[in-house]
C-alpha atoms as a PDB file:
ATOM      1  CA  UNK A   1       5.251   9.849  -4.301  1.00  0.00           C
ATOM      2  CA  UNK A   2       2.677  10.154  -7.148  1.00  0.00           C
ATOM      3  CA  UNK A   3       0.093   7.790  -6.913  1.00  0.00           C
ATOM      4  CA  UNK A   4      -0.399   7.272 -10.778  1.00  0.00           C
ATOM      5  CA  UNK A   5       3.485   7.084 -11.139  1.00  0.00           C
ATOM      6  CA  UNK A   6       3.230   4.428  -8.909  1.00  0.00           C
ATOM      7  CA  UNK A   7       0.517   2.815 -10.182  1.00  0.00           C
ATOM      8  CA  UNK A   8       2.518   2.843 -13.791  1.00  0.00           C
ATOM      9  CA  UNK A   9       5.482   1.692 -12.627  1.00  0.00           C
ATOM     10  CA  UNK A  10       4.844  -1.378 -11.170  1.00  0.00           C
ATOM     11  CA  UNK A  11       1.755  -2.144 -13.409  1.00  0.00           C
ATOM     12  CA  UNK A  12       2.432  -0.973 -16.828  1.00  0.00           C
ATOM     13  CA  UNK A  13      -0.625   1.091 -16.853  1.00  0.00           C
ATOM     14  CA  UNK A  14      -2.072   3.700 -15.052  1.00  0.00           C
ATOM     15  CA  UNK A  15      -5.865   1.595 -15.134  1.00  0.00           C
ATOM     16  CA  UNK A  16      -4.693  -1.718 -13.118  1.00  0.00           C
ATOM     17  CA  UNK A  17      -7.831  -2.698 -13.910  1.00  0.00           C
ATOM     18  CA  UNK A  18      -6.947  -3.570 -17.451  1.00  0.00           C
ATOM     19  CA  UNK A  19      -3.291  -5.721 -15.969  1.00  0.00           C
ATOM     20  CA  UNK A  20      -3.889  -9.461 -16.752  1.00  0.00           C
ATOM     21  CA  UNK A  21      -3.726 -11.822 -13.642  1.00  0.00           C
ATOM     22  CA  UNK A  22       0.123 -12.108 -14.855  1.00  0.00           C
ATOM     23  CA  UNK A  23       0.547  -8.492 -14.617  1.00  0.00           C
ATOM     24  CA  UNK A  24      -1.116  -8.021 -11.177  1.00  0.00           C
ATOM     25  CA  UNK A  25       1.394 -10.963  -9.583  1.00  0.00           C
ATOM     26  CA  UNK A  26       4.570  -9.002 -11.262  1.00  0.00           C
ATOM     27  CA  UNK A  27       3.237  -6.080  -9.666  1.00  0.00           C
ATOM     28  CA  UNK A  28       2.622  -7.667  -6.463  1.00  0.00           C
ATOM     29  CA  UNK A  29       6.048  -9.646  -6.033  1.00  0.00           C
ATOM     30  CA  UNK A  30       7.633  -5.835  -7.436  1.00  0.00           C
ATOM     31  CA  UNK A  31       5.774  -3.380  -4.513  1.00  0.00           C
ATOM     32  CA  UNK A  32       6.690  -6.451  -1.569  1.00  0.00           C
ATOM     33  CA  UNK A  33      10.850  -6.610  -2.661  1.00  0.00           C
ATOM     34  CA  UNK A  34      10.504  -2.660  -3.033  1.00  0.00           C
ATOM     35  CA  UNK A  35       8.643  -2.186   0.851  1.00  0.00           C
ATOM     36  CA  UNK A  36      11.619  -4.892   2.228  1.00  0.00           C
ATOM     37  CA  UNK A  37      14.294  -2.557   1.000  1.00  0.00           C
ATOM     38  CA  UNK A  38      12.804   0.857   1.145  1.00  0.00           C
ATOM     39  CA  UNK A  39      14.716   2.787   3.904  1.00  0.00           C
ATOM     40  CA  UNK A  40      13.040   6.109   3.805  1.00  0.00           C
ATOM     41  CA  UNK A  41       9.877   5.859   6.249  1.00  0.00           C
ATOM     42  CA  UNK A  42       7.828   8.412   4.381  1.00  0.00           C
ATOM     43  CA  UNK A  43       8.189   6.023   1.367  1.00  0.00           C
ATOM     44  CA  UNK A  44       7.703   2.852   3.132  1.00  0.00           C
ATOM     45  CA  UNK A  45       4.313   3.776   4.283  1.00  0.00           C
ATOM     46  CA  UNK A  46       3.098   5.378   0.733  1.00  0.00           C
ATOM     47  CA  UNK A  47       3.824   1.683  -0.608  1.00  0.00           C
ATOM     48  CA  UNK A  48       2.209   0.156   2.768  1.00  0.00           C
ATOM     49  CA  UNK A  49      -1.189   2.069   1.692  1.00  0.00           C
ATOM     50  CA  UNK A  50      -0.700   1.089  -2.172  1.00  0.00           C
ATOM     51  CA  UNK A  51      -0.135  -2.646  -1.045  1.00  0.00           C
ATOM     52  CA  UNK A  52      -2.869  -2.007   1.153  1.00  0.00           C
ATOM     53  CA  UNK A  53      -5.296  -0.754  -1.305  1.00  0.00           C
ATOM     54  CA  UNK A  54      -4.930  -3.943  -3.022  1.00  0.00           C
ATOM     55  CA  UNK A  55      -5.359  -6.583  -0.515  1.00  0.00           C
ATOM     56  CA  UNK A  56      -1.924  -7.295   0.290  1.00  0.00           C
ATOM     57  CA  UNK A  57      -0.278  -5.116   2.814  1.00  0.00           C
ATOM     58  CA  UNK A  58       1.296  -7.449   5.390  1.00  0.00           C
ATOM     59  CA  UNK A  59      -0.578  -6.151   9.088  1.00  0.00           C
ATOM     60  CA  UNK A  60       1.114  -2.975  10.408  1.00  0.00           C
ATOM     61  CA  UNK A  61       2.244  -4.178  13.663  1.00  0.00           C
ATOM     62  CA  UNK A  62       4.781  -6.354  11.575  1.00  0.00           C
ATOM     63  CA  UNK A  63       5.319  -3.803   8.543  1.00  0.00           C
ATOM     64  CA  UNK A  64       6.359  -1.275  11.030  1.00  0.00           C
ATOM     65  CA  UNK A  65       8.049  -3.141  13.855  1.00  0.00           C
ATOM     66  CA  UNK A  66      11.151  -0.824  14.601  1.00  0.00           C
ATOM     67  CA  UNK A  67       8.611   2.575  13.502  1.00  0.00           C
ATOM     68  CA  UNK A  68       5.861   2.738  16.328  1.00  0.00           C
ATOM     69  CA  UNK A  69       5.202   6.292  14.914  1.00  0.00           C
ATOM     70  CA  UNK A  70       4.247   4.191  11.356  1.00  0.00           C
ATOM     71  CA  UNK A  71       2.479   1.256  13.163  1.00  0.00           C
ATOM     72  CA  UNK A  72       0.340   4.438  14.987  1.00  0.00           C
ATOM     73  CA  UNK A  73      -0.793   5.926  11.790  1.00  0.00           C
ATOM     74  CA  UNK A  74      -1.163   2.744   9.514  1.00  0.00           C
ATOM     75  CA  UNK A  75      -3.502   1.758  12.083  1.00  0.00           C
ATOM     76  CA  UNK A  76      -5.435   4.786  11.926  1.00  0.00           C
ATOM     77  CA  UNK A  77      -5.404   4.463   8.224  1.00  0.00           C
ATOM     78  CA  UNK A  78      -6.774   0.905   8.419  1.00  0.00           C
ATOM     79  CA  UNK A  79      -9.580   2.860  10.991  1.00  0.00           C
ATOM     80  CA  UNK A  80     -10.614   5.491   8.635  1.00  0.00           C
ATOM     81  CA  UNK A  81     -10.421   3.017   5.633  1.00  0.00           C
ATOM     82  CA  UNK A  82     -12.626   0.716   7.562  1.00  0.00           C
ATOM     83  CA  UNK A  83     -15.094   3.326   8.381  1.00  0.00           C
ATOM     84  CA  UNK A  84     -15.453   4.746   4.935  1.00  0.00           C
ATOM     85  CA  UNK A  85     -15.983   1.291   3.626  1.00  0.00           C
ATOM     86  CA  UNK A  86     -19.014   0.734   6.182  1.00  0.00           C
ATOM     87  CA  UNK A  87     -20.012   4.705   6.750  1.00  0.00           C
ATOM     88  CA  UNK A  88     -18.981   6.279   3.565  1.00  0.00           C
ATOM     89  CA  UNK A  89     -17.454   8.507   6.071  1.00  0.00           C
ATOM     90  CA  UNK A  90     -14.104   8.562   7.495  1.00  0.00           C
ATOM     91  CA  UNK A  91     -15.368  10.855  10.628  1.00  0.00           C
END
């Protein structure tokens, strides 16, 4: 999956930035419908982290119930996200 195809599909724009508050909801209520029904895992998790990156990922023990392998490395996303945010270092 391509991050700024992403980004453009389900916000209009490849700067969501710039998507009004309307926008931003649409976009929101799209990726969660889209993660319920998405069957392939590799694509389930790239929406996890996009849903993640803006504050809305639901926590991975629930997103990835059935997928222990998923629940493992959204975890250690959520880790290395964490540590960047207070380290500026994922390491």
């Amino acid at each position: 999956m391509d991050l700024d195809q992403l980004i453009a599909h389900y916000f209009g724009t490849t700067d969501p930035d710039a998507a009004d508050p309307a926008a931003f909801d649409t976009a929101r209520e799209r990726m969660s419908i889209d993660f319920g029904v998405e069957r392939d895992p590799s694509r389930r998790f790239a929406l996890w982290t996009l849903m993640d990156a803006f504050g809305f990922a639901p926590p991975p023990a629930e997103a990835f119930e059935k997928h222990p392998e998923l629940r493992a490395a959204a975890e250690r996303y959520l880790d290395a996200a964490y540590r960047v945010e207070r380290d500026g270092t994922p390491d």
